[in-house]
C-alpha atoms as a PDB file:
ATOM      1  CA  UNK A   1      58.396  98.815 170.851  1.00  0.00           C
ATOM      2  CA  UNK A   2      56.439 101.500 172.484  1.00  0.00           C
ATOM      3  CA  UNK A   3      57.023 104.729 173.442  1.00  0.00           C
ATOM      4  CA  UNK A   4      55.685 107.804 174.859  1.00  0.00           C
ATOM      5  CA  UNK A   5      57.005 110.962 174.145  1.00  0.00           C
ATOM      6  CA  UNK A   6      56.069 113.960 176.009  1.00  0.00           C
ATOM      7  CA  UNK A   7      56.325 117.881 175.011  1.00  0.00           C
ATOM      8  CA  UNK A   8      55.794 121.057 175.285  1.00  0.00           C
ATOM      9  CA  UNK A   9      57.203 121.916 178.808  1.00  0.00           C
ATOM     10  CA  UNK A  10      59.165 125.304 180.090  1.00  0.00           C
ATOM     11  CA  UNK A  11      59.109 128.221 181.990  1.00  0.00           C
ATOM     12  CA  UNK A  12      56.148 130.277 182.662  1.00  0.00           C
ATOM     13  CA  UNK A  13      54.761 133.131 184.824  1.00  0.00           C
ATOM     14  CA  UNK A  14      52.300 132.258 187.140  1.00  0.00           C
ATOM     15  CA  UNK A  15      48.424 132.805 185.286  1.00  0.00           C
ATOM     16  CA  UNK A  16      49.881 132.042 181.958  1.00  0.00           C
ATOM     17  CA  UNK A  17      49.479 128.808 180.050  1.00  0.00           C
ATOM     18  CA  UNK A  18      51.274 125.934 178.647  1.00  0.00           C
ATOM     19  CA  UNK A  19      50.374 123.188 176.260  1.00  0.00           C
ATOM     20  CA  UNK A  20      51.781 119.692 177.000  1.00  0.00           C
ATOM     21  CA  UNK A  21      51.644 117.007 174.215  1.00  0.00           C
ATOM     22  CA  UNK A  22      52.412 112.888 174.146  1.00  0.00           C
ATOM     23  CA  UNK A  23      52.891 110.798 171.090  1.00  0.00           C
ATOM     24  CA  UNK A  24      52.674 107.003 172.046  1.00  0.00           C
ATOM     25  CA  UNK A  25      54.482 105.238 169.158  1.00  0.00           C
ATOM     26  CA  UNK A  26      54.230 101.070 168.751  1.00  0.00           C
ATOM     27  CA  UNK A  27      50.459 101.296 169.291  1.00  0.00           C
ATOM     28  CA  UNK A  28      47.201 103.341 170.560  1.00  0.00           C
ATOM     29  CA  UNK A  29      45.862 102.847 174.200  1.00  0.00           C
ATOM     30  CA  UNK A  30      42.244 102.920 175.438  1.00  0.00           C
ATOM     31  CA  UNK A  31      43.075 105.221 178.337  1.00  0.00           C
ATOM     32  CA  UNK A  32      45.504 108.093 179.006  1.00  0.00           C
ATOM     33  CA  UNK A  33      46.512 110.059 181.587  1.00  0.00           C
ATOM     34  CA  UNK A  34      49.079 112.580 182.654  1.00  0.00           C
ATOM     35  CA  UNK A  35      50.533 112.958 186.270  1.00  0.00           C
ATOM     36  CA  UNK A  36      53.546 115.137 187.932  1.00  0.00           C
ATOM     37  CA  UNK A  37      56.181 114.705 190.280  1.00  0.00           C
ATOM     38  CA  UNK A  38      57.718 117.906 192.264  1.00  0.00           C
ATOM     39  CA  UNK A  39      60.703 117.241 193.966  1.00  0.00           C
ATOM     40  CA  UNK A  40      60.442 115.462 197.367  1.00  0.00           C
ATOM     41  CA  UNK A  41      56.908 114.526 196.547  1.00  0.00           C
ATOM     42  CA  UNK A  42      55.415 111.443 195.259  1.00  0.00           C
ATOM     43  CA  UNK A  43      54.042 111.178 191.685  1.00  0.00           C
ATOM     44  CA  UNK A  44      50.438 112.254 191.838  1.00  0.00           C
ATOM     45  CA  UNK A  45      47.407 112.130 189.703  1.00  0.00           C
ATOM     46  CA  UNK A  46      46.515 114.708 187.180  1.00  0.00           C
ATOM     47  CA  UNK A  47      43.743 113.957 184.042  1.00  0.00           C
ATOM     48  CA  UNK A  48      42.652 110.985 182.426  1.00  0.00           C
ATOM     49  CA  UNK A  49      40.863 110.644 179.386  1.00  0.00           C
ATOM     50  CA  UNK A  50      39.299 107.388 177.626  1.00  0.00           C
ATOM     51  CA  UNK A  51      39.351 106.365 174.188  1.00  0.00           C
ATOM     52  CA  UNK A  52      36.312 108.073 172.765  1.00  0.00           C
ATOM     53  CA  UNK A  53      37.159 111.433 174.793  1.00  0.00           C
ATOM     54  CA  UNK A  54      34.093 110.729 176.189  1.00  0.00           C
ATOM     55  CA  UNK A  55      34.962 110.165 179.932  1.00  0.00           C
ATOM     56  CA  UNK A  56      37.917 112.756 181.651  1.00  0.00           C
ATOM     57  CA  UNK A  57      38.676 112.740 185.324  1.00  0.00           C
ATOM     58  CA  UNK A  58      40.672 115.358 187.033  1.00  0.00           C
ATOM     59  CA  UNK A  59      42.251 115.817 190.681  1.00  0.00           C
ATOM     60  CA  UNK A  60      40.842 118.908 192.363  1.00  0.00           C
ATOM     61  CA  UNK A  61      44.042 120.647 192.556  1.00  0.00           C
ATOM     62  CA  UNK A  62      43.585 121.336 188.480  1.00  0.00           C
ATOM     63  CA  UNK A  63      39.828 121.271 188.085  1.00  0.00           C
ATOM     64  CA  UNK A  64      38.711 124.024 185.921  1.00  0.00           C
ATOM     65  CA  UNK A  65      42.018 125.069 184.695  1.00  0.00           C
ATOM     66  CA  UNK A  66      43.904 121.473 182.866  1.00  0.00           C
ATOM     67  CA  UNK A  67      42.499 120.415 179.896  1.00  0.00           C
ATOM     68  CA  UNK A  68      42.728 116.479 178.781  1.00  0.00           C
ATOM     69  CA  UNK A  69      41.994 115.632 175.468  1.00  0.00           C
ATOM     70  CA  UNK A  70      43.081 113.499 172.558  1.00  0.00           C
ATOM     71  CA  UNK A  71      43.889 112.969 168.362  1.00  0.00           C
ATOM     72  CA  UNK A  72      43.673 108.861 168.222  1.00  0.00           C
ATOM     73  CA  UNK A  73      44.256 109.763 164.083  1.00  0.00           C
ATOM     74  CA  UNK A  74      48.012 111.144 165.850  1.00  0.00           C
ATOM     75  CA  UNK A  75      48.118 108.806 168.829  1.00  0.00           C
ATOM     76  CA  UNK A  76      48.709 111.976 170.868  1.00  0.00           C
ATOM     77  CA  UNK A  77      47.365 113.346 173.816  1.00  0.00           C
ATOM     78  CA  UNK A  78      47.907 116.727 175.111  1.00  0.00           C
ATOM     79  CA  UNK A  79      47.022 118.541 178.406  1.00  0.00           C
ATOM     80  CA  UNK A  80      46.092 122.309 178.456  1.00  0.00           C
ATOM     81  CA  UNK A  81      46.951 123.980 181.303  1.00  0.00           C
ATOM     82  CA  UNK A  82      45.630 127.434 182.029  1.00  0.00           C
ATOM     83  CA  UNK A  83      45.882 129.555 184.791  1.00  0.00           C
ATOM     84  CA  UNK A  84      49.216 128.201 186.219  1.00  0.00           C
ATOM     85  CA  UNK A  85      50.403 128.203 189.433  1.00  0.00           C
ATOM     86  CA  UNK A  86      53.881 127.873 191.258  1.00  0.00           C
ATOM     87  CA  UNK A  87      52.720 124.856 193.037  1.00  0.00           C
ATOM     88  CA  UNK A  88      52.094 123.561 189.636  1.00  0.00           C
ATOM     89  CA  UNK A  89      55.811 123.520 189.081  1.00  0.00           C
ATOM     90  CA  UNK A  90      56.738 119.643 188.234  1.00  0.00           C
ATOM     91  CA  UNK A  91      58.143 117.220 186.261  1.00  0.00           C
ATOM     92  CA  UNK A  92      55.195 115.816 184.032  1.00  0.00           C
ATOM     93  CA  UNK A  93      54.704 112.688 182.831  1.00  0.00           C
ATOM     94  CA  UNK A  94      52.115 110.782 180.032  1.00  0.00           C
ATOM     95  CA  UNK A  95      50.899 107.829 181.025  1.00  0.00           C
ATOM     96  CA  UNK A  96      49.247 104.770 178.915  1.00  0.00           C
ATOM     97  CA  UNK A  97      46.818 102.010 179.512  1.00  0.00           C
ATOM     98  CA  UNK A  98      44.968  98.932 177.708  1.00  0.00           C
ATOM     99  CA  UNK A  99      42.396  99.247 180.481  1.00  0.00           C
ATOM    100  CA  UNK A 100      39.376 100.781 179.747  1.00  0.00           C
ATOM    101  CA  UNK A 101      38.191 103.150 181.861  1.00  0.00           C
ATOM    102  CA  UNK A 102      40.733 106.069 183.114  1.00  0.00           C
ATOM    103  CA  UNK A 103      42.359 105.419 186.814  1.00  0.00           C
ATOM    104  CA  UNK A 104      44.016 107.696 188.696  1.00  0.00           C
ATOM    105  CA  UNK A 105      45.905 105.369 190.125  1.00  0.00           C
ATOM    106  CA  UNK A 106      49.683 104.645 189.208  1.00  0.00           C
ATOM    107  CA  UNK A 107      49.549 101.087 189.359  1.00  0.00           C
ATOM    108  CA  UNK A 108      47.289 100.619 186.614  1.00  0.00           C
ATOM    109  CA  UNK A 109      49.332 102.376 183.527  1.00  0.00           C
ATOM    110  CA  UNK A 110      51.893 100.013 181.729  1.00  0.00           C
ATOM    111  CA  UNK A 111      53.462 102.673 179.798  1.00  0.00           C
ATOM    112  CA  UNK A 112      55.208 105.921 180.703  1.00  0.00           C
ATOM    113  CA  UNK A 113      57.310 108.897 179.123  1.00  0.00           C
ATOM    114  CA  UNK A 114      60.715 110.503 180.100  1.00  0.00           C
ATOM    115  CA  UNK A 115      58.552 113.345 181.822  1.00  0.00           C
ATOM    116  CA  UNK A 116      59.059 117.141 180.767  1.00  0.00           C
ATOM    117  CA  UNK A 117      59.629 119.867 183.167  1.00  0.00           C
ATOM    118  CA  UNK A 118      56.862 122.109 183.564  1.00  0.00           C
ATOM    119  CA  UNK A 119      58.210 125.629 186.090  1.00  0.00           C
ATOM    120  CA  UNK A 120      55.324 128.086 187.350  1.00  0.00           C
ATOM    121  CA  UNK A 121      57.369 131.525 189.091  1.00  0.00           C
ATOM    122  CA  UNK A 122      55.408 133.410 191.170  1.00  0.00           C
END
């Protein structure tokens, strides 16, 4: 059975950072990504990474400051996120693919985690 299990959320002043990690269990998946949901909002787009490491996307809202990358030997990926913000406050969620090449669309992940609450104060 698979499973993704996320980690590494909390509290944090705004500029600081915060490490999120996801173990897949069951198997490994040629693309991951990691989106967030803040309340009221829909679930939006926020890295993707292939299997090699070799291609990462972004949205422009984290650009510069998240960090995708991956450990296929750990079936893990993790997000760094530096220079936080309060309108990066969210419930985060890993996301897993067979497909190929990284999407940032929703539609095209098969597998997701619980989430793990991420809060930014100003």
């Amino acid at each position: 059975q698979v499973q993704l299990v996320e980690s590494g959320g909390g509290l944090v002043q705004a500029g600081g950072s915060l490490r999120l990690s996801c173990t897949a269990s069951g198997r490994t998946f040629n693309t991951m990504g990691w989106f967030r949901q803040a309340p009221g909002k829909e679930r939006e787009f926020v890295a993707a990474i292939n299997w090699s490491g070799s291609r990462t996307y972004y949205s422009d809202s984290v650009k510069g400051r998240f960090t995708i990358s991956r450990d296929n030997t750990k079936k893990t990926v993790y997000l760094q996120m530096n220079s936080l913000k309060p309108e990066d406050t969210a419930v985060y969620y890993c996301a897993a693919t067979l497909r190929p090449i990284p999407s940032s669309l929703t539609i095209e992940y098969d597998y997701w985690g619980q989430g793990t609450q991420v809060t930014v104060s100003s």
